[in-house]
PDB file of N, CA and C in Angstrom:
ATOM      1  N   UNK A   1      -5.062 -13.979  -1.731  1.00  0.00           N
ATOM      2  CA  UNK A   1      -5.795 -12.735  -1.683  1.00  0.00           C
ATOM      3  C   UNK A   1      -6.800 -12.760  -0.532  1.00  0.00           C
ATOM      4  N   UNK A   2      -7.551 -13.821  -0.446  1.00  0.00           N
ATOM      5  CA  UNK A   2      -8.751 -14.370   0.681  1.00  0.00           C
ATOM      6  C   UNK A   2      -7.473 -13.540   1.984  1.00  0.00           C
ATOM      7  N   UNK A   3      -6.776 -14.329   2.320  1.00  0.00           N
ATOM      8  CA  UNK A   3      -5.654 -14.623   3.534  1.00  0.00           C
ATOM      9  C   UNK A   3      -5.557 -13.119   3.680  1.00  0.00           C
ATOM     10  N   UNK A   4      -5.013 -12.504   3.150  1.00  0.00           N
ATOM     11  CA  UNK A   4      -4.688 -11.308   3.090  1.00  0.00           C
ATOM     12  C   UNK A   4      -5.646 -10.034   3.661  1.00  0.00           C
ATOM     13  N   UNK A   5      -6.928 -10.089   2.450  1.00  0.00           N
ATOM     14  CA  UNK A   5      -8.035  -9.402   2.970  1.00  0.00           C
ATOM     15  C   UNK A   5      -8.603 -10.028   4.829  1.00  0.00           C
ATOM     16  N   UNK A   6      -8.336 -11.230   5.204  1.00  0.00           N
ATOM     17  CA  UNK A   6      -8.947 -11.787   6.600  1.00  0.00           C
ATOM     18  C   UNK A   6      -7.809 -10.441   7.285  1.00  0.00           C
ATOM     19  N   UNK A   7      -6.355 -10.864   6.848  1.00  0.00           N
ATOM     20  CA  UNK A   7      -5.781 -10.372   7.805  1.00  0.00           C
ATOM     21  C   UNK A   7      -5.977  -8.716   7.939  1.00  0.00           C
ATOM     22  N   UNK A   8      -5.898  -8.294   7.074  1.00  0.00           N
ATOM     23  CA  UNK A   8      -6.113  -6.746   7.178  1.00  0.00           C
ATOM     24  C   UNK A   8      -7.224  -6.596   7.560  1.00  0.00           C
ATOM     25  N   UNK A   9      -8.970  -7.152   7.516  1.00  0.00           N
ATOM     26  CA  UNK A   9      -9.823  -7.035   8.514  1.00  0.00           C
ATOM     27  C   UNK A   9     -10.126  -7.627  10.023  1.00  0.00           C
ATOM     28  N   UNK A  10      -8.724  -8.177  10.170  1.00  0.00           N
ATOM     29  CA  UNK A  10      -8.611  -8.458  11.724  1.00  0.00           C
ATOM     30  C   UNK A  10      -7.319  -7.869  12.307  1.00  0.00           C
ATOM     31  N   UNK A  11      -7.019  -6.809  11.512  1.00  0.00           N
ATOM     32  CA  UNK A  11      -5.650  -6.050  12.350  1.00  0.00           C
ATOM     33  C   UNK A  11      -4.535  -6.597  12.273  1.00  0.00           C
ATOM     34  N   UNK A  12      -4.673  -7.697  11.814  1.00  0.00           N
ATOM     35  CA  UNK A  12      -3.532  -8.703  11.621  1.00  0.00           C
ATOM     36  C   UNK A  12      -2.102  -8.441  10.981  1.00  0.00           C
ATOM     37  N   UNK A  13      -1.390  -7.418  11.199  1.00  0.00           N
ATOM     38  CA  UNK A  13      -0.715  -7.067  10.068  1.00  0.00           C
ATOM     39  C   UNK A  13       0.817  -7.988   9.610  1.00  0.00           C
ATOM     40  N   UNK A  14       1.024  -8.745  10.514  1.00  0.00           N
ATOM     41  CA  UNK A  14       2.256  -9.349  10.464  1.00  0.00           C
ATOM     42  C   UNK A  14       1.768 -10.460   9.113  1.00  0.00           C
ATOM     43  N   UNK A  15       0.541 -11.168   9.318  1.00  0.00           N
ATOM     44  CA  UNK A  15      -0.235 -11.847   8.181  1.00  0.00           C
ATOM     45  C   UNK A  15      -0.826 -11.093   7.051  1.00  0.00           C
ATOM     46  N   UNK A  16      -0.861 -10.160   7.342  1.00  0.00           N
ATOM     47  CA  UNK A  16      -1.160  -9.187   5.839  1.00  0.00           C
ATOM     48  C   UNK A  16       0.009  -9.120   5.027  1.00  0.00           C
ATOM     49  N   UNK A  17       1.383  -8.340   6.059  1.00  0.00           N
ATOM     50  CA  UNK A  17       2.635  -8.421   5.153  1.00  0.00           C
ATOM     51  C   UNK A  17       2.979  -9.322   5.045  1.00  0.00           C
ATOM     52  N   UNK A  18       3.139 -10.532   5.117  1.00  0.00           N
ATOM     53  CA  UNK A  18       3.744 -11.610   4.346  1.00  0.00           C
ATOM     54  C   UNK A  18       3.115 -11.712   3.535  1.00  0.00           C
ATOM     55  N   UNK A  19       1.936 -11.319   2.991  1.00  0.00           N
ATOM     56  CA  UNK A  19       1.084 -11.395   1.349  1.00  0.00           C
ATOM     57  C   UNK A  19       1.571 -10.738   0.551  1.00  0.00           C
ATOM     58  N   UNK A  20       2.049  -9.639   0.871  1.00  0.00           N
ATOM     59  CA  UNK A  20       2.427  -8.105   0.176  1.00  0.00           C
ATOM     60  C   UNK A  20       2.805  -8.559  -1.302  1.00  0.00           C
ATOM     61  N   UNK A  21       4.151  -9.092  -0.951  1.00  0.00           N
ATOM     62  CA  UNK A  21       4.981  -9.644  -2.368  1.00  0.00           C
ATOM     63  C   UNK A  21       4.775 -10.197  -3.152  1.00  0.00           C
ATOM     64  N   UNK A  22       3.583 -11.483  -2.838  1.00  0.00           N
ATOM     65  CA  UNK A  22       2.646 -12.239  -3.871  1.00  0.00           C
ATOM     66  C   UNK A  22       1.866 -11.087  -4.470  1.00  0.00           C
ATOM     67  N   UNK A  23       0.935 -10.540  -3.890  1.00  0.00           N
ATOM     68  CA  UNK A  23      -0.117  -9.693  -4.107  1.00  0.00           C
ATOM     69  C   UNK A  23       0.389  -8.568  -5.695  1.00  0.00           C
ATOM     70  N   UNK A  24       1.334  -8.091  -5.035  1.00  0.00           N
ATOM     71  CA  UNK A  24       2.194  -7.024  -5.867  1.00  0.00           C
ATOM     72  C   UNK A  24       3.065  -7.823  -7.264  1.00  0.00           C
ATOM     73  N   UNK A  25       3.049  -8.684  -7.251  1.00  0.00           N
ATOM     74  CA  UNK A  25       3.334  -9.676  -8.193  1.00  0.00           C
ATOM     75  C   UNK A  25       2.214  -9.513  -8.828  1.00  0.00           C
ATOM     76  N   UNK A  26       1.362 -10.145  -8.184  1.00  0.00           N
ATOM     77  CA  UNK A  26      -0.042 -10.163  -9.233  1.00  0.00           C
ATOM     78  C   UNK A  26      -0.568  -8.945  -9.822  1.00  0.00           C
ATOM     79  N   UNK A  27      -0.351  -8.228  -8.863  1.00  0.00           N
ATOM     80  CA  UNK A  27      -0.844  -6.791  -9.477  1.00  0.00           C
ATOM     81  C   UNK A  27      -0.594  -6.434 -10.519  1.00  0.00           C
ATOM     82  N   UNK A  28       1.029  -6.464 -10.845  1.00  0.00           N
ATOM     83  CA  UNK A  28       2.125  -5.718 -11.380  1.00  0.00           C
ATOM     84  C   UNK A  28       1.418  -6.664 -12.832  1.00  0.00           C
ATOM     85  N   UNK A  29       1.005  -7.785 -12.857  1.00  0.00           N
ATOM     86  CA  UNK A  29       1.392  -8.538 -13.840  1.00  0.00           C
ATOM     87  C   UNK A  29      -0.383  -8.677 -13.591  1.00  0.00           C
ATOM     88  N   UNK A  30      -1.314  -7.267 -13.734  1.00  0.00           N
ATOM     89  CA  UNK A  30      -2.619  -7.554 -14.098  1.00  0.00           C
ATOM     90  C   UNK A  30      -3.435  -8.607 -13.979  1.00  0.00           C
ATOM     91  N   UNK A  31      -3.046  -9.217 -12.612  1.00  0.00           N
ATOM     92  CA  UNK A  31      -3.603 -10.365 -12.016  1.00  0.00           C
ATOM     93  C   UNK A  31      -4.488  -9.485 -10.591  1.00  0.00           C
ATOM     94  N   UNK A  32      -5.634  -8.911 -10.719  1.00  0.00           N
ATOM     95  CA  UNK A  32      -6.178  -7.825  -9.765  1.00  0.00           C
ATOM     96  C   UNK A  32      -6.883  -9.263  -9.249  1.00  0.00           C
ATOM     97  N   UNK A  33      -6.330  -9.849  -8.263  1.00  0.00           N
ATOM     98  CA  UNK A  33      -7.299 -10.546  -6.982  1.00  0.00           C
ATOM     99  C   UNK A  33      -7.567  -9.687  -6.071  1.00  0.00           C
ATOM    100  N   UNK A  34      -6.969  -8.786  -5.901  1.00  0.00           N
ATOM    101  CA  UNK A  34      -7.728  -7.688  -5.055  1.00  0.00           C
ATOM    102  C   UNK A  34      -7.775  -6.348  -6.044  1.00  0.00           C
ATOM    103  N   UNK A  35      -8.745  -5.768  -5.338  1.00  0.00           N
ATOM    104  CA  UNK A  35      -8.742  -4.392  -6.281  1.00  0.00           C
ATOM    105  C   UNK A  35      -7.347  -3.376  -5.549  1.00  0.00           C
ATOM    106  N   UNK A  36      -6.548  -2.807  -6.423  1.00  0.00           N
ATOM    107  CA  UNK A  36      -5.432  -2.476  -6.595  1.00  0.00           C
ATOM    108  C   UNK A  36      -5.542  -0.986  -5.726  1.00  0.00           C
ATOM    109  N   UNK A  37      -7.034  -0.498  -5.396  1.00  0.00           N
ATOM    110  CA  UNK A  37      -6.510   1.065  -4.232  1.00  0.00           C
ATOM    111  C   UNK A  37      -6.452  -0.218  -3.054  1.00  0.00           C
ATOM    112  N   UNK A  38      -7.735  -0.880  -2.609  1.00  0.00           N
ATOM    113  CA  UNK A  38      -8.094  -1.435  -1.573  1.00  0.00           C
ATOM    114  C   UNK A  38      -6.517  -2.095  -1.223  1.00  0.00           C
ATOM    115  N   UNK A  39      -5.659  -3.054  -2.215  1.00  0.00           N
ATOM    116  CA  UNK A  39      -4.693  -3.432  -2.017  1.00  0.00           C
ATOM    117  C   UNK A  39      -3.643  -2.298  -1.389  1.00  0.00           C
ATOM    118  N   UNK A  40      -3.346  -1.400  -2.170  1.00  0.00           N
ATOM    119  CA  UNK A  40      -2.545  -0.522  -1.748  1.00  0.00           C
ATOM    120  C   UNK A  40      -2.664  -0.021   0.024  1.00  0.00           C
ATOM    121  N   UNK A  41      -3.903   0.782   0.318  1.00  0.00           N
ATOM    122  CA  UNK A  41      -4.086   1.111   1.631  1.00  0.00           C
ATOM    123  C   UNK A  41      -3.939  -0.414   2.318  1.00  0.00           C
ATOM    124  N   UNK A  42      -4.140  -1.161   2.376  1.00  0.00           N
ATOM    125  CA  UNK A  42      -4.023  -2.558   3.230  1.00  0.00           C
ATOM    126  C   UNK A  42      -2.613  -2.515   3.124  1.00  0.00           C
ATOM    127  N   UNK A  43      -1.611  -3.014   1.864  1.00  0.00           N
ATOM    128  CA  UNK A  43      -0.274  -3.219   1.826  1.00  0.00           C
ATOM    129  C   UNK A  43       0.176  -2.076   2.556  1.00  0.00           C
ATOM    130  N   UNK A  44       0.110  -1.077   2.650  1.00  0.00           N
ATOM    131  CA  UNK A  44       1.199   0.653   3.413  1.00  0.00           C
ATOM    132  C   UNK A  44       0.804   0.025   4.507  1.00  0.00           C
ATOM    133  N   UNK A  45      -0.357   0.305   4.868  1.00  0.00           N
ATOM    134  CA  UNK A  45      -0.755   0.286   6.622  1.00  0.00           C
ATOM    135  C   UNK A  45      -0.021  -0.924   6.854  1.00  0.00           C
ATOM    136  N   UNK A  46      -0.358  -2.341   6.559  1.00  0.00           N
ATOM    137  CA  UNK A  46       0.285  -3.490   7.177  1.00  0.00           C
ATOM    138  C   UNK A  46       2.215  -3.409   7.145  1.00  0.00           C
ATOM    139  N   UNK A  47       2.740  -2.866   6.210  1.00  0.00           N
ATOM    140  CA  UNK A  47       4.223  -2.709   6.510  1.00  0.00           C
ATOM    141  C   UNK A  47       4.290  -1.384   7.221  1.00  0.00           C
ATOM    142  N   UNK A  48       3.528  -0.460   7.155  1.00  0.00           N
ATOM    143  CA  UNK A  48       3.765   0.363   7.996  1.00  0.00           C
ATOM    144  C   UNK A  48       3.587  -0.066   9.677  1.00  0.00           C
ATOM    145  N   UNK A  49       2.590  -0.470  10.030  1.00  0.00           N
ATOM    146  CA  UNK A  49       2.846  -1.155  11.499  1.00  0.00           C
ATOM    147  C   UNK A  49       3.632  -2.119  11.441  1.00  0.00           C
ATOM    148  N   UNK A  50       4.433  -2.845  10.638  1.00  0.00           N
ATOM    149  CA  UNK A  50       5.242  -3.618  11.096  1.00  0.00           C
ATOM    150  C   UNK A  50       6.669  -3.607  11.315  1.00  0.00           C
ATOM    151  N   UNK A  51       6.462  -1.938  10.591  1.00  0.00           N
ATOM    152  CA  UNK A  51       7.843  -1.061  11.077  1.00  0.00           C
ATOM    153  C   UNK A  51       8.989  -1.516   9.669  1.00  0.00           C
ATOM    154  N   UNK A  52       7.871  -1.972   8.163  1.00  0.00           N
ATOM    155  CA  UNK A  52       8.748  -2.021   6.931  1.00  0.00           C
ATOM    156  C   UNK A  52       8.727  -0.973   6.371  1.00  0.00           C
ATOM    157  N   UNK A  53       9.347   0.175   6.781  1.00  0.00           N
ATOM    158  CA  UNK A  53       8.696   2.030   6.341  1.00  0.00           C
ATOM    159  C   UNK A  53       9.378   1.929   5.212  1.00  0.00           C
ATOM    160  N   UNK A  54      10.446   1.839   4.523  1.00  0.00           N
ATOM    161  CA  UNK A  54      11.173   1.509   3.439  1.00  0.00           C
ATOM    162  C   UNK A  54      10.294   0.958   1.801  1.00  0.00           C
ATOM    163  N   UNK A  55       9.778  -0.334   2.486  1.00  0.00           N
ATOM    164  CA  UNK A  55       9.176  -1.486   1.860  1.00  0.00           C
ATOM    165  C   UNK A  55       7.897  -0.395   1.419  1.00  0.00           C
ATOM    166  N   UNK A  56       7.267   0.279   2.584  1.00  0.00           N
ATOM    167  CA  UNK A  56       5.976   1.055   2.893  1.00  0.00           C
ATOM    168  C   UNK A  56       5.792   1.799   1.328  1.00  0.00           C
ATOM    169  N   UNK A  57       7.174   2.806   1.704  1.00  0.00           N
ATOM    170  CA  UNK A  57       7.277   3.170   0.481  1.00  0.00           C
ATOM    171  C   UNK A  57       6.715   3.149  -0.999  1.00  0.00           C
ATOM    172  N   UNK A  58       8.047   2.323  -1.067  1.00  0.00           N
ATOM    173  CA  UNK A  58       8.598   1.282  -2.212  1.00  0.00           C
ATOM    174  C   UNK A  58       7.357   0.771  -2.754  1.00  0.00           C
ATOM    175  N   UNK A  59       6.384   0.285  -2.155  1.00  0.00           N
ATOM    176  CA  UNK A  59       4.882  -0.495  -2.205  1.00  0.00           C
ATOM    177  C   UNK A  59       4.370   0.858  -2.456  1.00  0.00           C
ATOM    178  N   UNK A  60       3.935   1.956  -1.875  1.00  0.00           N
ATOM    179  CA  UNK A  60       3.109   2.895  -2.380  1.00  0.00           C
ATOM    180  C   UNK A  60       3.178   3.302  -3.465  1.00  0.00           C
ATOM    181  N   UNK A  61       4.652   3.114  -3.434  1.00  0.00           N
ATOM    182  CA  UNK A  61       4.632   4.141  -4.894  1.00  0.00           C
ATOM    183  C   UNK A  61       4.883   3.562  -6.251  1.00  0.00           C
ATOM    184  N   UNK A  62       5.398   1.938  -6.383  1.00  0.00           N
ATOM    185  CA  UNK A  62       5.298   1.056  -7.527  1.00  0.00           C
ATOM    186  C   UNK A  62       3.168   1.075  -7.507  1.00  0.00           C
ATOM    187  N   UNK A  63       2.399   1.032  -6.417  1.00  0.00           N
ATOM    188  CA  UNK A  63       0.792   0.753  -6.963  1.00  0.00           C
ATOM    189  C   UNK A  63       0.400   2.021  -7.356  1.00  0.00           C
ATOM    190  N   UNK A  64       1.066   3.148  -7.708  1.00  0.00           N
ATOM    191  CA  UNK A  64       0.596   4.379  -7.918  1.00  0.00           C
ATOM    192  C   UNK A  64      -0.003   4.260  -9.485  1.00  0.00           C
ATOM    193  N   UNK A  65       0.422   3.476  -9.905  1.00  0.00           N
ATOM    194  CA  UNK A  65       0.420   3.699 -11.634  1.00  0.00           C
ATOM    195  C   UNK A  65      -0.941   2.339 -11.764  1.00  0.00           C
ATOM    196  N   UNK A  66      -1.164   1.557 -10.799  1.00  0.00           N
ATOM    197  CA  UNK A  66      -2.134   0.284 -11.234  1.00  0.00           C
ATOM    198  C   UNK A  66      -4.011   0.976 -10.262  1.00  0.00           C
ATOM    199  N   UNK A  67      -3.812   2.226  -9.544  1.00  0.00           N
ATOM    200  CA  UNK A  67      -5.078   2.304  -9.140  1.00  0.00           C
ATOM    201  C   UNK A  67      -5.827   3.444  -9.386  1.00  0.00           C
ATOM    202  N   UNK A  68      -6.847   3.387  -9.331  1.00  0.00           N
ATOM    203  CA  UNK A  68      -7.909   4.782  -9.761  1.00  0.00           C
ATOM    204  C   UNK A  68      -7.394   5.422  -9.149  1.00  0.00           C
ATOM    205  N   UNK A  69      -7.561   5.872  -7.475  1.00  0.00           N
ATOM    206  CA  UNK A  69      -7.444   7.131  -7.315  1.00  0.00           C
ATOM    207  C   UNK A  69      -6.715   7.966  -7.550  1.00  0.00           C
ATOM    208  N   UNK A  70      -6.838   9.143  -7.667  1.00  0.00           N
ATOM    209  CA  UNK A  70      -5.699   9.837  -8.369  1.00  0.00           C
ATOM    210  C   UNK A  70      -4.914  10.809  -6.765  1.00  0.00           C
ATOM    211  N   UNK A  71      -3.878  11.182  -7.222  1.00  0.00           N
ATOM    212  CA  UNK A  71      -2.835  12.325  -6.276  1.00  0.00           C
ATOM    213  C   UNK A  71      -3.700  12.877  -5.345  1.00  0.00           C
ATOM    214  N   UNK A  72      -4.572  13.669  -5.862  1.00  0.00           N
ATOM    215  CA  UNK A  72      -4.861  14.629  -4.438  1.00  0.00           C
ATOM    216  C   UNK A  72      -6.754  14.048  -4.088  1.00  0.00           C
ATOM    217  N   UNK A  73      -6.913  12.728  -4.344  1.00  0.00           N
ATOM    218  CA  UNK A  73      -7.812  12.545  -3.353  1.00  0.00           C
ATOM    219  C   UNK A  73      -7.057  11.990  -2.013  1.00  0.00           C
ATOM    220  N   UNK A  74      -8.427  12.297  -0.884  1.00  0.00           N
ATOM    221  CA  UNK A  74      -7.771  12.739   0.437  1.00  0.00           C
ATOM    222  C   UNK A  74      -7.125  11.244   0.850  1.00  0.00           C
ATOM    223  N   UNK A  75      -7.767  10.359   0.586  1.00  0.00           N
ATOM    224  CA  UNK A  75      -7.120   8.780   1.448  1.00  0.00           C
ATOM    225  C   UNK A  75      -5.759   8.688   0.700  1.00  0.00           C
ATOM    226  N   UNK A  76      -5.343   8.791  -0.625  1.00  0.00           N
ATOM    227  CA  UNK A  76      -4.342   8.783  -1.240  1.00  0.00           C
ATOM    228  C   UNK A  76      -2.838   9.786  -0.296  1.00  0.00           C
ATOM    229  N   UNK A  77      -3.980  11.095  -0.378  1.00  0.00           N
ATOM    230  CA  UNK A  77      -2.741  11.983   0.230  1.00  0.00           C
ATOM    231  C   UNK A  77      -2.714  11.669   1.670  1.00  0.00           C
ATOM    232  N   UNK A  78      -3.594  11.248   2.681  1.00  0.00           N
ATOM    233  CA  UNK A  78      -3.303  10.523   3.587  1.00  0.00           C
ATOM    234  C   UNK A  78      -2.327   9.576   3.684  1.00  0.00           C
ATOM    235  N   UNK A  79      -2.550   8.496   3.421  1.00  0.00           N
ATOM    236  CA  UNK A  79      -1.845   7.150   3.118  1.00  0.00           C
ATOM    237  C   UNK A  79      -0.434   7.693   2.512  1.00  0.00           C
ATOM    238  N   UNK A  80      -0.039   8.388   1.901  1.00  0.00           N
ATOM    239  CA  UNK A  80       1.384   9.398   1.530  1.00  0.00           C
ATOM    240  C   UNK A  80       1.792   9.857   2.760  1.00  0.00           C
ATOM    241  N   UNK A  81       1.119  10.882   3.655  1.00  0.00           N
ATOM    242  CA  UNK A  81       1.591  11.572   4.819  1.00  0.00           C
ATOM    243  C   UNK A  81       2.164  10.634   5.652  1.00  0.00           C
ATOM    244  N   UNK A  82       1.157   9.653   5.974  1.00  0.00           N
ATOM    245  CA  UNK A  82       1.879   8.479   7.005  1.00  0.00           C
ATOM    246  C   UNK A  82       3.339   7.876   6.565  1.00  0.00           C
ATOM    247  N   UNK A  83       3.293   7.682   5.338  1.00  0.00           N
ATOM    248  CA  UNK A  83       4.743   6.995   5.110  1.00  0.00           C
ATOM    249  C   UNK A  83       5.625   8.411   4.614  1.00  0.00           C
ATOM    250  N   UNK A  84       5.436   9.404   4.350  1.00  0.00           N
ATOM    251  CA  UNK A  84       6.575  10.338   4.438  1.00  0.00           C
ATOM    252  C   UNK A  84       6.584  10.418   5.590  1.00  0.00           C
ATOM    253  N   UNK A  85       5.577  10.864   6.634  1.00  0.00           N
ATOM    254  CA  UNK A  85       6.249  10.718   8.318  1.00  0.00           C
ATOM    255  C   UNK A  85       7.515   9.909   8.860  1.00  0.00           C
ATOM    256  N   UNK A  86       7.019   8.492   8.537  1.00  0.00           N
ATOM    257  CA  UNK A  86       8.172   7.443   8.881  1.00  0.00           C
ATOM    258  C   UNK A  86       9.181   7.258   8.629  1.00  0.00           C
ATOM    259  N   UNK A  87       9.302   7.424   7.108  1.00  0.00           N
ATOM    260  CA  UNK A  87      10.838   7.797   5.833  1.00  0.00           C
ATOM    261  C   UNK A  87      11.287   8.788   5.848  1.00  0.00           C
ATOM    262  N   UNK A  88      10.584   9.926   5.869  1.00  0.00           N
ATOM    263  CA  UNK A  88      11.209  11.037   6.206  1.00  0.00           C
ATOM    264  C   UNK A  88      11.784  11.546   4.392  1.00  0.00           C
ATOM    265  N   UNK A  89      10.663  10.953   3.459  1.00  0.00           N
ATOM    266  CA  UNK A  89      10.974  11.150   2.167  1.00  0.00           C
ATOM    267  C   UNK A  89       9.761  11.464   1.917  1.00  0.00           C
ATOM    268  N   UNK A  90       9.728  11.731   0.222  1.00  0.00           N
ATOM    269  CA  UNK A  90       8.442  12.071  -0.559  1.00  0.00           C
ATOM    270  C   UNK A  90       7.787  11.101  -0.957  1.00  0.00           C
ATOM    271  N   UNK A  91       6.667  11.464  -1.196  1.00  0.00           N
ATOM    272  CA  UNK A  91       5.838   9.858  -2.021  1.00  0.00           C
ATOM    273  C   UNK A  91       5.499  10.656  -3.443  1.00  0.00           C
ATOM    274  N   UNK A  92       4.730   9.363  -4.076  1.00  0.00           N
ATOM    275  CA  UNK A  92       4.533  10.428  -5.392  1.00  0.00           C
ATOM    276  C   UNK A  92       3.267  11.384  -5.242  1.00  0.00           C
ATOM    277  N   UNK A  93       2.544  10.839  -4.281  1.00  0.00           N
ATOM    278  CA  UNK A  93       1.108  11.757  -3.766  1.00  0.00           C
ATOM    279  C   UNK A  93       1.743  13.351  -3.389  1.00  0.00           C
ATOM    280  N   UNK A  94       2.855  13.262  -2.578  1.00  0.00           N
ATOM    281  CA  UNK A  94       3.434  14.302  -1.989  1.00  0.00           C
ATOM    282  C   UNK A  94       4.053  14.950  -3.401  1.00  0.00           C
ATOM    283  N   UNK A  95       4.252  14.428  -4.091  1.00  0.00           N
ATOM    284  CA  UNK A  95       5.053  15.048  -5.383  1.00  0.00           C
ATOM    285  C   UNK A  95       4.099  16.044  -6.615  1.00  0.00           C
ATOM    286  N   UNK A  96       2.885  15.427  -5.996  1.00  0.00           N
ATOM    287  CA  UNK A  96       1.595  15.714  -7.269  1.00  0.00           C
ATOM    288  C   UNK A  96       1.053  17.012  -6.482  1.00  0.00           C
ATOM    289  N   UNK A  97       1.684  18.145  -6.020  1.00  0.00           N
ATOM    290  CA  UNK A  97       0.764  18.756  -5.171  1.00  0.00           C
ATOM    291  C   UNK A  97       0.693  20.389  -6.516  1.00  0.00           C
TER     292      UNK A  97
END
């Protein structure tokens, strides 16, 4: 989690996404080493620059159900726009309108 948070506050994203899958493990299984929005925006952005738009997804929208914010606050529906841009699909933010 440490590793992870360094990398996403140094731009680092190739070292952020290789955390992703641990992280989301833990999540999934109520192990919050990171807090679960903060995780989310770090996990999209870092597979999103690393060009995992798929993964981007897939990751947004399995942490939809583990974090506070809800659908139509703005970083949420942000963080949606960017990866429907790339996929060229819906997210569930995009779905909640």
């Amino acid at each position: 989690a440490v590793r992870f948070l360094r990398a996403v506050s140094s731009y680092n994203w190739l070292e952020a996404a290789a955390h992703v899958d641990a992280l989301l493990f833990a999540t999934e299984n109520k192990l919050n080493w990171v807090s679960p929005d903060a995780f989310r925006d770090g996990a999209v952005v870092a597979l999103l620059k690393t060009g995992q738009y798929t993964k981007a997804r897939t990751v947004f929208n399995r942490l939809s159900s583990y974090t506070e914010r809800k659908v139509n606050d703005v970083r949420v529906r942000m963080l949606g726009a960017a990866v429907a841009a790339v996929t060229g699909t819906e997210t569930r933010a995009d779905s909640g309108r």
